[in-house]
N, C-alpha and C. Protein backbone atom coordinates (compact mmCIF):
# COMPACT_ATOMS: atom_id res chain seq x y z
N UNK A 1 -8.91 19.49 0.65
CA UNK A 1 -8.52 18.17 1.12
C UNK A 1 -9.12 17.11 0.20
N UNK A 2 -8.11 16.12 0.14
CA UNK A 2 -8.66 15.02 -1.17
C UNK A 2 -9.40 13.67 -0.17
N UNK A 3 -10.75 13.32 -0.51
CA UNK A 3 -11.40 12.50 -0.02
C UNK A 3 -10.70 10.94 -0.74
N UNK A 4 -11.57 10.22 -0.42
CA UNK A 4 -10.77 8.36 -1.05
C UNK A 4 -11.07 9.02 -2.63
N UNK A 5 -12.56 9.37 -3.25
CA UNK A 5 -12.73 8.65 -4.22
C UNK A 5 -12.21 9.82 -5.02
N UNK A 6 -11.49 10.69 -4.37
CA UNK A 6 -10.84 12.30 -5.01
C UNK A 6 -9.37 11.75 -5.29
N UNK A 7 -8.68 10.80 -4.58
CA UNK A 7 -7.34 10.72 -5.07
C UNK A 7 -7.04 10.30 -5.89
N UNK A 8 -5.92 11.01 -6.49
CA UNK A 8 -5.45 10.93 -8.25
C UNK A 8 -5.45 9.12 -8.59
N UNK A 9 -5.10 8.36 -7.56
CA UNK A 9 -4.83 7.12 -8.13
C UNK A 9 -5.96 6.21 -8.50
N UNK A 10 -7.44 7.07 -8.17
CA UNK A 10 -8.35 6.12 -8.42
C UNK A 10 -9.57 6.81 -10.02
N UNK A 11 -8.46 7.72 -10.40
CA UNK A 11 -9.23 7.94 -12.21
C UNK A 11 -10.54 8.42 -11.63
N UNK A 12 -11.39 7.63 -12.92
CA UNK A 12 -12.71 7.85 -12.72
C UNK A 12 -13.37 6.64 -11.71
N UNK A 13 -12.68 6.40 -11.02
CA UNK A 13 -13.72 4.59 -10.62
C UNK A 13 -14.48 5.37 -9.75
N UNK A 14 -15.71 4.98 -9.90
CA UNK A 14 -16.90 4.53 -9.00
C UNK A 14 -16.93 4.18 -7.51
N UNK A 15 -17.51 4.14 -6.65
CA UNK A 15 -17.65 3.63 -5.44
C UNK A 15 -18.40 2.12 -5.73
N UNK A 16 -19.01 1.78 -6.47
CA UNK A 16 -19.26 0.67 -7.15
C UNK A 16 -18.12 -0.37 -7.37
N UNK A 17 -17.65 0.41 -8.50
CA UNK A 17 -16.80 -0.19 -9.06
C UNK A 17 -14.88 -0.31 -8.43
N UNK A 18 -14.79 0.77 -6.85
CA UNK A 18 -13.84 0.46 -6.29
C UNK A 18 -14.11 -0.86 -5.10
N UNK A 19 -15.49 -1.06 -5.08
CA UNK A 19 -15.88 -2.36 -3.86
C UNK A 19 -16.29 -3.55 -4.54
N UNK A 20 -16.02 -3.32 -5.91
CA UNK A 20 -16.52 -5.13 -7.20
C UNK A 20 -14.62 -5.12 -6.94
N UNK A 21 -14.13 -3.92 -7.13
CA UNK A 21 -12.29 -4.38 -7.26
C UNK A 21 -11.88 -5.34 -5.92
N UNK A 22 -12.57 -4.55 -4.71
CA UNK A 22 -11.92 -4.84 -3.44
C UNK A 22 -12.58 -6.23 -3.39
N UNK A 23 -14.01 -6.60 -3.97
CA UNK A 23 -14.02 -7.62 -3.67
C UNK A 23 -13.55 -8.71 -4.76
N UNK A 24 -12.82 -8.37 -6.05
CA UNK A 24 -12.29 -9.57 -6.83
C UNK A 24 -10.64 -9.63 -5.99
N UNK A 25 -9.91 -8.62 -5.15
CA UNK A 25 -9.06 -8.62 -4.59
C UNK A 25 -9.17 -9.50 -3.67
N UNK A 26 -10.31 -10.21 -2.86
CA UNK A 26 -10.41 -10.41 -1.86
C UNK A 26 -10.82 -12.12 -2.32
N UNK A 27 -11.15 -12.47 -3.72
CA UNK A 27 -11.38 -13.52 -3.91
C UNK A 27 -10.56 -14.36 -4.51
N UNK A 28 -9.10 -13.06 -5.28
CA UNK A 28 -8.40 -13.41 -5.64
C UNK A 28 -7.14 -14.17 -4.87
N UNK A 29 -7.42 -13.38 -3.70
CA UNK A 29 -5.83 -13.65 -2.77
C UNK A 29 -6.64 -15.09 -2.01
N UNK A 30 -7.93 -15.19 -1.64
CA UNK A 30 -8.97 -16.60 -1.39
C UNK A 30 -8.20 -18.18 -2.43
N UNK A 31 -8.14 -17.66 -3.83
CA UNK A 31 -7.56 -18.43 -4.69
C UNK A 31 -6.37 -18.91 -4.66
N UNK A 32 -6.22 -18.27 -4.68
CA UNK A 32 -4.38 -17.87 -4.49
C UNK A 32 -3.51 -18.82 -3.58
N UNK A 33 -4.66 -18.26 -2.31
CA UNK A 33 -3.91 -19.07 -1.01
C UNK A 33 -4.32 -20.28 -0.97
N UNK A 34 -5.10 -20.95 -1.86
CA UNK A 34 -5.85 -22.24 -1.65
C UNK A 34 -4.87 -22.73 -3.41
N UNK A 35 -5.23 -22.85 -3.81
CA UNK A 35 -4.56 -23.25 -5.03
C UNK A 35 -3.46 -22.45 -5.83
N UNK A 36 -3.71 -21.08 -5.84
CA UNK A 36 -2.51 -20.32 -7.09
C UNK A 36 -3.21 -20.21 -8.00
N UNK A 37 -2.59 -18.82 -8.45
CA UNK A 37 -3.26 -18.70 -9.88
C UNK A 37 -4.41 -17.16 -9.21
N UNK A 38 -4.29 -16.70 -8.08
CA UNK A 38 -5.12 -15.43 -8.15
C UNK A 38 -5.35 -14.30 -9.01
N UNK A 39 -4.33 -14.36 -9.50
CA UNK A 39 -4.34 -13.15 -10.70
C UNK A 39 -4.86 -13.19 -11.55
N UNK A 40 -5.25 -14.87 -11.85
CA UNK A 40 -6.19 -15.01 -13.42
C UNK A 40 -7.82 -14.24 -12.66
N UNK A 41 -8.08 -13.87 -11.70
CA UNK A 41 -9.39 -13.60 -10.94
C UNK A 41 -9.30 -12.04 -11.47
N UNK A 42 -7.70 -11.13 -10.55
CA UNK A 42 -8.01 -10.05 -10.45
C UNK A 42 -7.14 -9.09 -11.58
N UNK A 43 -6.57 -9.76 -12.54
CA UNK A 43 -6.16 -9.36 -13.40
C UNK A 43 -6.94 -8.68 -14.64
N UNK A 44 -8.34 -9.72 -14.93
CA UNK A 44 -9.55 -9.46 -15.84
C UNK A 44 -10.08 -8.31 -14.94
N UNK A 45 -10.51 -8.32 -13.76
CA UNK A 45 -11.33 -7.56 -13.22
C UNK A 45 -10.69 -5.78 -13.25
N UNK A 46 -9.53 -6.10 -13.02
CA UNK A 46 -8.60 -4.63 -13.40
C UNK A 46 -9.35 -4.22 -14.58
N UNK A 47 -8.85 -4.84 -15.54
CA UNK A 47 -8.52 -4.76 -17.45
C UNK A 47 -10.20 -4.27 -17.73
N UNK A 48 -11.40 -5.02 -16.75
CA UNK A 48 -12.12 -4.57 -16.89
C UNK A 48 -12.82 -3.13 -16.67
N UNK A 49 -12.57 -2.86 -15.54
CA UNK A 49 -13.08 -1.35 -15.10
C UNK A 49 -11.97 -0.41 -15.08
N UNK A 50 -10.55 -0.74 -15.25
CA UNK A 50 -9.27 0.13 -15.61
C UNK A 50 -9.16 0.06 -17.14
N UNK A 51 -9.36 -0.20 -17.90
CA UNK A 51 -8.79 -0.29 -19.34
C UNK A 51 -7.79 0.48 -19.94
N UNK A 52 -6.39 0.03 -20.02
CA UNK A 52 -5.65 0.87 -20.40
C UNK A 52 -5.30 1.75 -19.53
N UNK A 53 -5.14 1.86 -18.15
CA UNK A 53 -5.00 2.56 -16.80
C UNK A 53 -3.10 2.33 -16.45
N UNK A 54 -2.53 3.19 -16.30
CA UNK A 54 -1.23 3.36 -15.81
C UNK A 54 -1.38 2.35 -14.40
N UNK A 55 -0.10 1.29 -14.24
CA UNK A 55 0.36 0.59 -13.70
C UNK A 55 0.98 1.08 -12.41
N UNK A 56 1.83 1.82 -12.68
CA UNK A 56 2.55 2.84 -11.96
C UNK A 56 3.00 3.90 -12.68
N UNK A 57 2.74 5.09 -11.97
CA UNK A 57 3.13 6.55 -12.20
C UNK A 57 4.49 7.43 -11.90
């Protein structure tokens, strides 16, 4: 049986580094809904700990 940090869609990430994602996710959509523009938040934060990581499979 595949646990969270066992499923194929999460590579090598970290438990660290899947709760810095959840929380630039969480500051991003914060942005977002207040001004626009969230993605400039969680777009870097991807690029950062995904580098070069498939989009969709």
């Amino acid at each position: 049986m595949l646990d969270a940090l066992n499923w194929p869609g999460f590579a090598d990430l970290s438990l660290a580094g899947l709760l810095f994602l959840c929380g630039a996710a969480f500051l991003a959509g914060a942005v977002d809904a207040i001004v626009g523009g969230g993605g400039l938040i969680q777009l870097p934060a991807m690029l950062l700990l995904l580098p070069g990581g498939e989009v969709i499979r």
